[in-house]
Protein backbone atom coordinates (compact mmCIF):
# COMPACT_ATOMS: atom_id res chain seq x y z
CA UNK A 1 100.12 104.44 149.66
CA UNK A 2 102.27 103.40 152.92
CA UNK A 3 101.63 99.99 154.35
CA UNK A 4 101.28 98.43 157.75
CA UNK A 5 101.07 94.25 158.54
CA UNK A 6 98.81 93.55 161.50
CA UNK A 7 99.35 89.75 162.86
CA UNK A 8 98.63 90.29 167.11
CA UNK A 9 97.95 87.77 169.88
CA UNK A 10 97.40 90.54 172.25
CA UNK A 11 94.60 92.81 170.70
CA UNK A 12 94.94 94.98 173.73
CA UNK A 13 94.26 98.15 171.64
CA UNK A 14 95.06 96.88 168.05
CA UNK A 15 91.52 97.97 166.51
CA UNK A 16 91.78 101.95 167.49
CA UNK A 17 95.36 101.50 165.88
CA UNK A 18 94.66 100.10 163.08
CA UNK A 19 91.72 102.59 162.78
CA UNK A 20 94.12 105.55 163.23
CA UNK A 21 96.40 104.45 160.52
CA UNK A 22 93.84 104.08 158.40
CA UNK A 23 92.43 107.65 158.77
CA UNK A 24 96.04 108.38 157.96
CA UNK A 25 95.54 106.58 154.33
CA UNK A 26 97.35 103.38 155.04
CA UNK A 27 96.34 100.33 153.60
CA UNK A 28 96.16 97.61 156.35
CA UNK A 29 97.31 94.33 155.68
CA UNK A 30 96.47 91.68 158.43
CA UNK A 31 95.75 87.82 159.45
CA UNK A 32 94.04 85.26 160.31
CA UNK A 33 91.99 85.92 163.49
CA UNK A 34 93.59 89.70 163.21
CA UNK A 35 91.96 90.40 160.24
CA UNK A 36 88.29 89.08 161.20
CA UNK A 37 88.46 91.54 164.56
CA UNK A 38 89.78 94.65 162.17
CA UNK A 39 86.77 93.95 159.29
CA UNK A 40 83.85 93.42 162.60
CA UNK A 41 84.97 96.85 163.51
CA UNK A 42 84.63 99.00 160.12
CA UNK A 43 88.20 98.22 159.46
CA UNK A 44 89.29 97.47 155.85
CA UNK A 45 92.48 95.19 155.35
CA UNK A 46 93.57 92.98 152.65
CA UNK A 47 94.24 89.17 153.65
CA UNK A 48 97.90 87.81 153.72
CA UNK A 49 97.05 85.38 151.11
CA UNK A 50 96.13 88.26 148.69
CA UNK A 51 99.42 89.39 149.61
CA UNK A 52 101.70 86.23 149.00
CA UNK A 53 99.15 84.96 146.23
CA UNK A 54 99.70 81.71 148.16
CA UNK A 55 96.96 80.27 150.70
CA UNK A 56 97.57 79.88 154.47
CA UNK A 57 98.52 76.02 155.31
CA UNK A 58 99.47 73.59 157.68
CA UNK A 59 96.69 74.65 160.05
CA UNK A 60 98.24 78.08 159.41
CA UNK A 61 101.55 77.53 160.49
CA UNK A 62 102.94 78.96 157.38
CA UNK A 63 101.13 81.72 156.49
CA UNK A 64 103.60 84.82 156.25
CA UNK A 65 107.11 82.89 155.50
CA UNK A 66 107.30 84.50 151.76
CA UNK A 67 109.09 86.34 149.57
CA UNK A 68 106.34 89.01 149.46
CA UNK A 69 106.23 89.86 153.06
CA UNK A 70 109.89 89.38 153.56
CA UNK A 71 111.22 91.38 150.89
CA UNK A 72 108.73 93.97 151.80
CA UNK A 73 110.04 94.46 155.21
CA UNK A 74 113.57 93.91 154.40
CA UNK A 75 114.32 95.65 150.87
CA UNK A 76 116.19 98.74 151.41
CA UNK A 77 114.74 102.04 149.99
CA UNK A 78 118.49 103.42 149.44
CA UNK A 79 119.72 101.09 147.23
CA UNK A 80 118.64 101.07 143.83
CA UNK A 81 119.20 97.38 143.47
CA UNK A 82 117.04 96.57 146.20
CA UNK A 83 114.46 98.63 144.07
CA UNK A 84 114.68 96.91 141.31
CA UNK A 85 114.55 93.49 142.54
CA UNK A 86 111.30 94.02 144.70
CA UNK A 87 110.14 95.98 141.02
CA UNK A 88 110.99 93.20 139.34
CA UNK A 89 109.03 90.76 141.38
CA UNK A 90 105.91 92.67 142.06
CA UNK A 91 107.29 93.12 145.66
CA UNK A 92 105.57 96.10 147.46
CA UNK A 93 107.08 97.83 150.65
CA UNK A 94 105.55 97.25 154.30
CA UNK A 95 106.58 100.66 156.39
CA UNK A 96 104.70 99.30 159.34
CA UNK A 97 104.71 95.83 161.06
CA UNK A 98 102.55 95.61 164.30
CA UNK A 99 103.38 92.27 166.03
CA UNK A 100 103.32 90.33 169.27
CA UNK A 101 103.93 86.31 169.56
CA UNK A 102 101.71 83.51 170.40
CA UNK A 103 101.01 83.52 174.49
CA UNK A 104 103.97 80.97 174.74
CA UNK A 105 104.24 81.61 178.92
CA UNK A 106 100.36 81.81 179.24
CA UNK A 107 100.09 78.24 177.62
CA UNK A 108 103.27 76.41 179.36
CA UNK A 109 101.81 77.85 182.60
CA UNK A 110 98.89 75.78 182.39
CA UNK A 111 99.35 72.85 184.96
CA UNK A 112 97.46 70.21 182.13
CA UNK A 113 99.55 71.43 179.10
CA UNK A 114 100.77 68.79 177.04
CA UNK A 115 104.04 69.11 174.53
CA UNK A 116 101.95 69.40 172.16
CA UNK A 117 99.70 72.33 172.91
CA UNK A 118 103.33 73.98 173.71
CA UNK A 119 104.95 73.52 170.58
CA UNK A 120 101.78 74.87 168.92
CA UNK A 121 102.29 77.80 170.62
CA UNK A 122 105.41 78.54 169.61
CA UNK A 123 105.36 81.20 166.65
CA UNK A 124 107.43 80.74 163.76
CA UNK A 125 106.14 83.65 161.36
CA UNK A 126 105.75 86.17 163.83
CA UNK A 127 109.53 86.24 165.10
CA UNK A 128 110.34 86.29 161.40
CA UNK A 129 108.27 89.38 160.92
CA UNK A 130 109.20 91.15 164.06
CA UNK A 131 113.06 90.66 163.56
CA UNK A 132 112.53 91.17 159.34
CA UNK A 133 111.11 94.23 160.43
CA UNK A 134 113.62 95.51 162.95
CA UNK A 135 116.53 94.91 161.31
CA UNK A 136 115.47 97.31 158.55
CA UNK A 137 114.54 99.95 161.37
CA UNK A 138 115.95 103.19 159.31
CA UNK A 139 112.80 102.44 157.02
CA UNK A 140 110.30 99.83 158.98
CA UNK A 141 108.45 100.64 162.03
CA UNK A 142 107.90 98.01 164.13
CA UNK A 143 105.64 98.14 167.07
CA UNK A 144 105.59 94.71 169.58
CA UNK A 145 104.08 96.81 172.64
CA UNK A 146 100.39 98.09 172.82
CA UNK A 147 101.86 100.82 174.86
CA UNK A 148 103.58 102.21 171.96
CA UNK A 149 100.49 102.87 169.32
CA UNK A 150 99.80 106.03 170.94
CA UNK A 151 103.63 107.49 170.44
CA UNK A 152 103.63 105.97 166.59
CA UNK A 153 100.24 107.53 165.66
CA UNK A 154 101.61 111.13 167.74
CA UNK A 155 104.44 111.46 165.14
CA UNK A 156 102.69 110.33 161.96
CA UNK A 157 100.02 113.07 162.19
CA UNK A 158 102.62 115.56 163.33
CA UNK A 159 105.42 114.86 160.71
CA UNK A 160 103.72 111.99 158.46
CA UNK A 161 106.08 109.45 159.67
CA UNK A 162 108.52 107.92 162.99
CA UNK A 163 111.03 109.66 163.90
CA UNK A 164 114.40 107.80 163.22
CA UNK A 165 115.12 107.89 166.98
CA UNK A 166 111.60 106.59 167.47
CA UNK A 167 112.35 103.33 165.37
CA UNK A 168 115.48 102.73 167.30
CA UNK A 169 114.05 102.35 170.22
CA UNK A 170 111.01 100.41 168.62
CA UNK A 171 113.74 98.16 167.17
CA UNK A 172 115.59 97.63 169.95
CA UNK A 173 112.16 97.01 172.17
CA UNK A 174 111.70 94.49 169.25
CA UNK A 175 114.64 92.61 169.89
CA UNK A 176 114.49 92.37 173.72
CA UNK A 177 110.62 90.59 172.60
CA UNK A 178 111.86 88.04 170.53
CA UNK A 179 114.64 87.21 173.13
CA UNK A 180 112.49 86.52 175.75
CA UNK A 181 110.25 84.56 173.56
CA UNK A 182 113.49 82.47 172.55
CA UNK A 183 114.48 82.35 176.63
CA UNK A 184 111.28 80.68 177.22
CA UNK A 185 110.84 78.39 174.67
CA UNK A 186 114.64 77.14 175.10
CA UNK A 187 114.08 76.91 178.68
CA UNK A 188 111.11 74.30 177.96
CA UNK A 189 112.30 72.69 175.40
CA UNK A 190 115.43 71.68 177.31
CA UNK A 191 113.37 70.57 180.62
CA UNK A 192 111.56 68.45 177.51
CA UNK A 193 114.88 66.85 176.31
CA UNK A 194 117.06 66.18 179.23
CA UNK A 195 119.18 68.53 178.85
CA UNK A 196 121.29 70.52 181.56
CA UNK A 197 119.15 73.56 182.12
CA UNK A 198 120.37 76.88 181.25
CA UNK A 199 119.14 79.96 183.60
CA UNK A 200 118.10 83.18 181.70
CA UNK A 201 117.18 86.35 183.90
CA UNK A 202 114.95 89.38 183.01
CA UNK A 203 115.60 92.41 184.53
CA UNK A 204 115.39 95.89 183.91
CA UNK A 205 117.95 98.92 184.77
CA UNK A 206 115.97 100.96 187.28
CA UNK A 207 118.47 103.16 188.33
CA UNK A 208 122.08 103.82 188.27
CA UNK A 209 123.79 104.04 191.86
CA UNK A 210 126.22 107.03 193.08
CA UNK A 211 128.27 104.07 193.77
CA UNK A 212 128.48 100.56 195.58
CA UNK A 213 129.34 99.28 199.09
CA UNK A 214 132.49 101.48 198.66
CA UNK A 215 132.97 104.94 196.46
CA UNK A 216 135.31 103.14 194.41
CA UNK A 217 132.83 101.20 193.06
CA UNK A 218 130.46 101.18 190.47
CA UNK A 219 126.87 99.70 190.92
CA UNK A 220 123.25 99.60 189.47
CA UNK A 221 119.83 98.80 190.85
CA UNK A 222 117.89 96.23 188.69
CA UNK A 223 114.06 95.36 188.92
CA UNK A 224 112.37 91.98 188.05
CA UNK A 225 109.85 92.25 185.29
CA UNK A 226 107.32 90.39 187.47
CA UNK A 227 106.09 92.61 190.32
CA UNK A 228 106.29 91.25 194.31
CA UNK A 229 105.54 93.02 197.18
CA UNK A 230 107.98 93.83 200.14
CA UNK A 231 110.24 95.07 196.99
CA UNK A 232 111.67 98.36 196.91
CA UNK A 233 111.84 97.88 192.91
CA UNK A 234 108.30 98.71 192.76
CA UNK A 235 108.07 101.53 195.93
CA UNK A 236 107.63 105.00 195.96
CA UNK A 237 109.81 107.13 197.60
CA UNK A 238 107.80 110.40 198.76
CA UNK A 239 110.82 112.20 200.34
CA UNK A 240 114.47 112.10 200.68
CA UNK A 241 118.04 111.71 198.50
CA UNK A 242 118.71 108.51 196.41
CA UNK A 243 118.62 105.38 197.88
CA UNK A 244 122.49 104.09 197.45
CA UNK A 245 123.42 100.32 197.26
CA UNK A 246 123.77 100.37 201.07
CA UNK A 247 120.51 101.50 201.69
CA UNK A 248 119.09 99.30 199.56
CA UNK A 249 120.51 96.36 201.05
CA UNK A 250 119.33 97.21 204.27
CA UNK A 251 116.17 98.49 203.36
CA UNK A 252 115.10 95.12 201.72
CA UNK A 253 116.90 92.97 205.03
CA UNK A 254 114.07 95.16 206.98
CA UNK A 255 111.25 94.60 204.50
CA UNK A 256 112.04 90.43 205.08
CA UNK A 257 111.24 90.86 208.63
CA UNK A 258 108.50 93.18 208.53
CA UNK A 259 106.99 90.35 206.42
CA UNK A 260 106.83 87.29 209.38
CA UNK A 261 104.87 89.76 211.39
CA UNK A 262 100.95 90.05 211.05
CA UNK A 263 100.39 92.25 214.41
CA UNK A 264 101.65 96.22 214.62
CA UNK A 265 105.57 95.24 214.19
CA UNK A 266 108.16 97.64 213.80
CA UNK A 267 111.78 96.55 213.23
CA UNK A 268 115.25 99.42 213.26
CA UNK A 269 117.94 97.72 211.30
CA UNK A 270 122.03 98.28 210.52
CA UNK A 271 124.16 96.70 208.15
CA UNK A 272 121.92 93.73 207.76
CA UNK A 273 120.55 93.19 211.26
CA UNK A 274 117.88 93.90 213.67
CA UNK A 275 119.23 96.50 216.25
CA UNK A 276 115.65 95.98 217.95
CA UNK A 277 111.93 95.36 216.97
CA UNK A 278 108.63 94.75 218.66
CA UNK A 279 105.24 94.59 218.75
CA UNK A 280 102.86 96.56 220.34
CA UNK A 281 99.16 96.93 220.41
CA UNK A 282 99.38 99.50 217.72
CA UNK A 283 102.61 100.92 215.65
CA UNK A 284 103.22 104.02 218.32
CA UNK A 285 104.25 101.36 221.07
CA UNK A 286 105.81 98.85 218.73
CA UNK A 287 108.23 101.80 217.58
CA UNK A 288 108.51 103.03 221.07
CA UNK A 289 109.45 98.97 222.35
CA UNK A 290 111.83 98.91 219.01
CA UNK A 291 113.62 102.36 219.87
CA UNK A 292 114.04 101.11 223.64
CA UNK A 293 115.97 98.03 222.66
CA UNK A 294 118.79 99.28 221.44
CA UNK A 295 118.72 103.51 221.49
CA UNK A 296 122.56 103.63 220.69
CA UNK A 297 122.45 101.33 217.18
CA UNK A 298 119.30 102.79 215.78
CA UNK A 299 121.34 105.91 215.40
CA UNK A 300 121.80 106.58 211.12
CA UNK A 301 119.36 103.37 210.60
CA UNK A 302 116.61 102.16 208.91
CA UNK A 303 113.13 101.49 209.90
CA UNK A 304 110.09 99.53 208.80
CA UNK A 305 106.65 99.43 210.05
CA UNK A 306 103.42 97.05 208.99
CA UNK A 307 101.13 99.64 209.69
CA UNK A 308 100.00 103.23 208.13
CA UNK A 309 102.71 105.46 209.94
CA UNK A 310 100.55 108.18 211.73
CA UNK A 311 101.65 111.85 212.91
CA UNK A 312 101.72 110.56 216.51
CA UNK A 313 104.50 108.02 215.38
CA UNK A 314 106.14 110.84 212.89
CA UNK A 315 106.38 112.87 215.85
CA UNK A 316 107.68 110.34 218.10
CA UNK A 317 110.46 109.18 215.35
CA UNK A 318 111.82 112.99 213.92
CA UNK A 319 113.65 113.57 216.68
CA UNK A 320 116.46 110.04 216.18
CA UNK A 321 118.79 110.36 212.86
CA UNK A 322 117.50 107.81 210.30
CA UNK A 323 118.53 107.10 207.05
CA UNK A 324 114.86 105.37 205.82
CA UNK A 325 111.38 104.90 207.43
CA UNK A 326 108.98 102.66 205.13
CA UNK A 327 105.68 101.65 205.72
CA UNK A 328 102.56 100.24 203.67
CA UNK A 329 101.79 104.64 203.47
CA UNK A 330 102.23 107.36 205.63
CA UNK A 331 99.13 109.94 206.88
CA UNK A 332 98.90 113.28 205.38
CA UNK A 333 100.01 114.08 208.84
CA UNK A 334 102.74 111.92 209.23
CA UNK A 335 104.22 113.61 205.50
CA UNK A 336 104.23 117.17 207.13
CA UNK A 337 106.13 116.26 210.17
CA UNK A 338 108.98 114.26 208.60
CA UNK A 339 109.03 115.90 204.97
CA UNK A 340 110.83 118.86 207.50
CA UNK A 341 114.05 116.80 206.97
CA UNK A 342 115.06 116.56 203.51
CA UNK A 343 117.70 113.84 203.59
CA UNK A 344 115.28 111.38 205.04
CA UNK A 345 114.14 109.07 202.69
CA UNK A 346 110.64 107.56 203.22
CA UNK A 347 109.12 104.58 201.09
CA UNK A 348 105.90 103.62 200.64
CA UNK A 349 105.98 99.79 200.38
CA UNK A 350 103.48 97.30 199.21
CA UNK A 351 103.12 94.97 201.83
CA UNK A 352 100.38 92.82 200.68
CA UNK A 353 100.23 89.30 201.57
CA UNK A 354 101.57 86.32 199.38
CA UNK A 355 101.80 82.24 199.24
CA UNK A 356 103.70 82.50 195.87
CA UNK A 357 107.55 81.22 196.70
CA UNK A 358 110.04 83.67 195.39
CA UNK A 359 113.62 82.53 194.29
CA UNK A 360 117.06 84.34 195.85
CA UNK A 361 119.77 85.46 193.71
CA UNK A 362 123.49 85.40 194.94
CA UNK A 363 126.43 86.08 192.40
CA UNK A 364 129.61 83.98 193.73
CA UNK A 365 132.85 84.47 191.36
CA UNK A 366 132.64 83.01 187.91
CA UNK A 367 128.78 82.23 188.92
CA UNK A 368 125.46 82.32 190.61
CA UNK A 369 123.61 80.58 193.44
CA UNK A 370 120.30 80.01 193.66
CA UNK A 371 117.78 79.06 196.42
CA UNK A 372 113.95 79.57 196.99
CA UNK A 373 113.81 82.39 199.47
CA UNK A 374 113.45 81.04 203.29
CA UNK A 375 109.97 82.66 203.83
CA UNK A 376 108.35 79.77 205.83
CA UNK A 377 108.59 79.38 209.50
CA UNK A 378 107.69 76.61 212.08
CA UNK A 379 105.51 78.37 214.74
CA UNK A 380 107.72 77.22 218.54
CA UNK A 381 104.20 74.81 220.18
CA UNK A 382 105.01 73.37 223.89
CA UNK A 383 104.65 69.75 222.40
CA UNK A 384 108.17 70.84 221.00
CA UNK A 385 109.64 71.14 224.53
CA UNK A 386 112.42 68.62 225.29
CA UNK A 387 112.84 69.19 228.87
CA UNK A 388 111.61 68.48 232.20
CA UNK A 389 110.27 72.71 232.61
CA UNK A 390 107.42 73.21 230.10
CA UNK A 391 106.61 76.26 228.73
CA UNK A 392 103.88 79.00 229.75
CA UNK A 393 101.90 80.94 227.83
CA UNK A 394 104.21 84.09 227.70
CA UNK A 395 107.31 81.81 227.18
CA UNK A 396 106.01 80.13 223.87
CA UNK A 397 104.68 83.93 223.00
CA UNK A 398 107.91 85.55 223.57
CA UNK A 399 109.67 81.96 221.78
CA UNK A 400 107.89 82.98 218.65
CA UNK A 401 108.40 86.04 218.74
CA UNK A 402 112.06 85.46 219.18
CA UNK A 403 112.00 82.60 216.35
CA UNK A 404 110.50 84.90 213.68
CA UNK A 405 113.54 87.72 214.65
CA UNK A 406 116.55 85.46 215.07
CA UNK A 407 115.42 83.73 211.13
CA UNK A 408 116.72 87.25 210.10
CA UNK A 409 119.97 88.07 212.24
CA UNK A 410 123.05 87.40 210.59
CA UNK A 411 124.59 83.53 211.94
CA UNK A 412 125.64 82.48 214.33
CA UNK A 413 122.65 84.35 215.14
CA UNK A 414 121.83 84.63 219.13
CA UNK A 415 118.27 86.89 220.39
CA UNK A 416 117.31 87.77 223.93
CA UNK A 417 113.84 89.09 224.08
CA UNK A 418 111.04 89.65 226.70
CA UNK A 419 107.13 91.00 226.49
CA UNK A 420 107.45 90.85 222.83
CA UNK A 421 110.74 93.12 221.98
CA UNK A 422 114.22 92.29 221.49
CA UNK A 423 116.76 93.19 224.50
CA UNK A 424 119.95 91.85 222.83
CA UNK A 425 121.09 90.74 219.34
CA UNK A 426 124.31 88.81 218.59
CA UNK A 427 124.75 88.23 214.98
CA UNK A 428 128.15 86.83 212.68
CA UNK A 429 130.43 85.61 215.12
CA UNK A 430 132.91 82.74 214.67
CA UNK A 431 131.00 80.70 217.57
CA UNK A 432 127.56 80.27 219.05
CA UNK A 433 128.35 81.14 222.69
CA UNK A 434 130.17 84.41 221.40
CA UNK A 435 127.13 85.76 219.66
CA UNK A 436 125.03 84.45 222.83
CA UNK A 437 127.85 86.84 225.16
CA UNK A 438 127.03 89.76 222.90
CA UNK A 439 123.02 89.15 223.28
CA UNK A 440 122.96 88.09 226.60
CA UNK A 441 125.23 91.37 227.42
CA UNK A 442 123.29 93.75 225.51
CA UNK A 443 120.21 92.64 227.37
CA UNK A 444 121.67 93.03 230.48
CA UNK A 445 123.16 96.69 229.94
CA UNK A 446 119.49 97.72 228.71
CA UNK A 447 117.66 96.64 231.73
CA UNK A 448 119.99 98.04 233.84
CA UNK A 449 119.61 101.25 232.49
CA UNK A 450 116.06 100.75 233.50
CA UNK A 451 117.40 99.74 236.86
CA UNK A 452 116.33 96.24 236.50
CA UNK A 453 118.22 93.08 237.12
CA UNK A 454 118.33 90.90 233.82
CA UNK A 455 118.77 87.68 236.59
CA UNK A 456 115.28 88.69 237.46
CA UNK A 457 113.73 89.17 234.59
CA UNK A 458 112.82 85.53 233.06
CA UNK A 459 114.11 86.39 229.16
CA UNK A 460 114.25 84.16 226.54
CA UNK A 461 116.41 83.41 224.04
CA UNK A 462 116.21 82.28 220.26
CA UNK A 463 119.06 80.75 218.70
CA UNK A 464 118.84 80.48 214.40
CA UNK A 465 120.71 76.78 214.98
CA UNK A 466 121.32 74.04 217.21
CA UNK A 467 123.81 74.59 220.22
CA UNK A 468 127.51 72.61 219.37
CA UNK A 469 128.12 72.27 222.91
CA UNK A 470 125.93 73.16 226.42
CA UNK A 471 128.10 75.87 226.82
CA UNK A 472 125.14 78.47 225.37
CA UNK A 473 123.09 76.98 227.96
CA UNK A 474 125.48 77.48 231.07
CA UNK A 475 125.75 81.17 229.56
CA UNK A 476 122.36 81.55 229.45
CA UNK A 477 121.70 80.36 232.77
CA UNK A 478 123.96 82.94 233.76
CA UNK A 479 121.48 85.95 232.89
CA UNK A 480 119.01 84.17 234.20
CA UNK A 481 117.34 83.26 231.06
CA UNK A 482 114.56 80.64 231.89
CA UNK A 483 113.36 79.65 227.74
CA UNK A 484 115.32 79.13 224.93
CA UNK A 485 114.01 78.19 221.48
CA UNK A 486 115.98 76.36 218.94
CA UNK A 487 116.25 74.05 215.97
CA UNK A 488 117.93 70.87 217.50
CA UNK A 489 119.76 68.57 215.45
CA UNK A 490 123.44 68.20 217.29
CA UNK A 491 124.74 64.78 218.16
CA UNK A 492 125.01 66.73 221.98
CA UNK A 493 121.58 67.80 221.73
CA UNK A 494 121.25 66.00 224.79
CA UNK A 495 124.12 67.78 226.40
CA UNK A 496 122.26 70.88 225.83
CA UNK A 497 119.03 69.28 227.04
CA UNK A 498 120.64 67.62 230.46
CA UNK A 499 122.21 71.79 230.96
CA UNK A 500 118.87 73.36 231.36
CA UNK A 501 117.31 70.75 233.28
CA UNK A 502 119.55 71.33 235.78
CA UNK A 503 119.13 75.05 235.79
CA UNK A 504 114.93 74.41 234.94
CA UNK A 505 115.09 75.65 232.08
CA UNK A 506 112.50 74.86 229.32
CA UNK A 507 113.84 75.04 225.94
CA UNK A 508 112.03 73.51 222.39
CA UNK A 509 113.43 72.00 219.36
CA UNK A 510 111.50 73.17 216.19
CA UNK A 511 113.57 71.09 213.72
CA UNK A 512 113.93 73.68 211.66
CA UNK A 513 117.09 75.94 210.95
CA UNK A 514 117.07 79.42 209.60
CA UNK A 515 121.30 80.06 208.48
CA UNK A 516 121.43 83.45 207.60
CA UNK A 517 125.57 83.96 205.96
């Protein structure tokens, strides 16, 4: 008669199982609390201690650390000295070990756990088992994973055991269990002791690129094992070729701006930067305001909406070359207009709202840096104004708006915007007032090809850092630009401050900078 050791924290499952295997003839062996569920449903099993012959002690900290349950999983049926030792010792096979490990991260998480509730929770036999267990794979089954009963009890009634390449896999799924167990507990016992902390990641291959930034090279897309929204690890694509490691780069640049936005927002992005976004009373306008901006750079780009994308707005978009469109989902409608062109990709994103600080990962040569993601923002208020001309209530609407869009542009970051859209970007160059000519430019050549005067217009501009010099002012007063929102913080703050009150105009400091490299 084959047997199978039951010892599981997570009893997601365990009793059908168990009950299966059973059916099947198998003797079920099984533990502690393990056992009591398995005999209140029907379930026959034979204690560990009948097993070992020796009692469970120390609270039942040592409970499977024996020669019976050891040999059992690790005696190998091809050698006839292994055989004859387990003979020889009244040592009976285990051909099944179903495992998982004392809720380690569940306990540590608590915000009242004491050392001493964690180091209770830190399983000793159960890592013995698992690995015991895996290591003899070619003959031991091991199963760490609820989601795998249903696979193990598919082959045993089909062929009356796993499959080789079945326990494999279940080995190797093993392995990857007890590693993370050992990540955490290391990670915590170190914080405990002083020591320098050692940084262990967890993430899994979700799909192998075509290539990198450049043919040449060779890339892969990995996803977090915890689940965020505004991630494209976790979206659905619903039409279109693979995403490559450009798109994806850009793609997730667009989802970090479509998250400051609670109204209808729409944002078109290249190589890392808004080429224009707005809002609008509902998505049609906001992608209408965002096209406007900048019709030229949109061409071959990516764009990102907050709302469902209707037909209206499918209609309105198939027309302009883009590379992605993503959205929280997309109307039956909107799927028959723009699943006519089968290169574009579209993503259904979850854009769900949360408090929970993420952490940003940045490999550097020979190492990594890491930061908690910028995902806060100070909201521009006219008790933040610094000069003699105070704001109005379009200014300081137009100032957030342009605060929320110039976090995300590339630095030195520079934004022009007016009526809640962006006129002119200037992102990456060497110096402030060169990304301010670029915006302020850009602006300019967009109204005109409205046939309005920028001079008359009343724009503001957003700057992601304090101005160096007053020399962003003077250019600004140029255009005619009348508010400007940023940080503050130079030692010629003031020089920038006496610049627009001589031109009037207002500008706030919001002490808070938003470097984007």
């Amino acid at each position: 008669m084959r047997r199978a050791l039951f010892s599981v924290s997570d009893k997601t499952g365990v009793v059908g199982f168990a009950s299966e295997l059973s059916a099947l003839g198998w003797e079920i062996i099984a533990t502690g609390g393990t056992q009591k569920l398995l005999e209140g449903a029907g379930i026959k099993t034979i204690g560990i201690s009948e097993v070992t012959g020796f009692p469970e002690i120390c609270d039942g900290r040592v409970k499977t650390l024996h020669p019976k349950v050891h040999g059992g999983l690790l005696g190998r049926r091809d050698l006839e000295s292994h055989r004859r030792q387990l003979e020889e010792n009244g040592i009976e096979y285990i051909d099944l070990v179903c495992v998982n490990l004392y809720p380690f991260a569940a306990t540590i998480a608590k915000p009242d756990v004491t050392m001493e509730d964690a180091i209770e929770h830190i399983d000793i036999g159960g890592p013995s088992m698992v690995r015991s267990a895996a290591k003899n794979w070619e003959s031991v089954t091991i199963v760490v994973n609820p989601e795998d009963y249903a696979k193990v009890i598919e082959e045993l009634k089909a062929d009356g055991d796993t499959s080789r390449a079945t326990r494999l896999k279940l080995s190797a799924k093993a392995y990857t269990h007890t590693a993370e167990y050992d990540c955490m507990i290391a990670t915590y016992m170190r914080k405990q002791a002083g020591l320098n902390e050692k940084l262990f990641l967890e993430y899994d291959l979700r799909q192998s690129l075509r290539y990198g930034e450049n043919p040449h090279q060779e890339a892969k897309f990995y996803a977090s094992a915890k689940t965020v929204p505004y991630s494209l690890a976790t979206a659905e694509q619903l039409n279109g070729k693979e995403l490559s490691y450009n798109n994806i780069q850009d793609a997730n640049a667009a989802l970090n701006i479509v998250r400051e936005f609670d109204e209808p927002f729409c944002v078109g992005l290249k190589h890392m930067n808004p080429c224009g976004a707005a809002v609008g009373k509902d998505i049609a306008e906001a992608w209408q305001k965002a096209f406007d901006a900048d019709k030229v750079s949109i061409f071959g780009g990516i764009v990102a909406v907050n709302r469902e994308l209707t037909r209206e707005v499918a209609e309105a978009m198939k027309p302009v070359f883009l590379e992605i469109i993503m959205a929280p989902s997309f109307s039956e409608g909107a799927l028959e207009v723009l699943c006519t062109k089968k290169n574009l990709r579209l993503l259904k994103v979850d854009m769900s709202r949360s408090d929970e600080p993420q952490t940003q990962y940045v490999s550097v040569n020979g190492g990594l840096l890491v930061q908690q993601q910028d995902t806060t923002i100070v909201k521009p208020l006219a008790e933040m104004c610094v000069t003699a001309a105070k704001p109005d209530e379009q200014q300081l609407k137009d100032m957030d708006f342009a605060w929320r869009i110039v976090k995300h542009v590339k630095s030195n970051a520079i934004v022009v915007v007016k009526d809640g859209m962006t006129l002119g970007v200037g992102a990456g160059q060497m110096n402030r007032v060169g990304s301010a000519g670029i915006a302020l430019r850009q602006a300019e050549a967009t109204l005109a090809s409205w046939g309005r005067d920028i001079r008359k217009e009343g724009l503001v501009m957003g700057s992601d850092a304090f101005f160096p010099f007053g020399d962003s002012v003077e250019s600004a007063n140029e255009y005619g630009i009348k508010a400007i929102v940023q940080p503050g913080g130079s030692v010629r703050d003031q020089e920038s401050i006496d610049a627009a009150d001589k031109y009037g105009i207002t500008m706030l400091f919001t002490g808070e900078r938003h470097f984007k490299h």
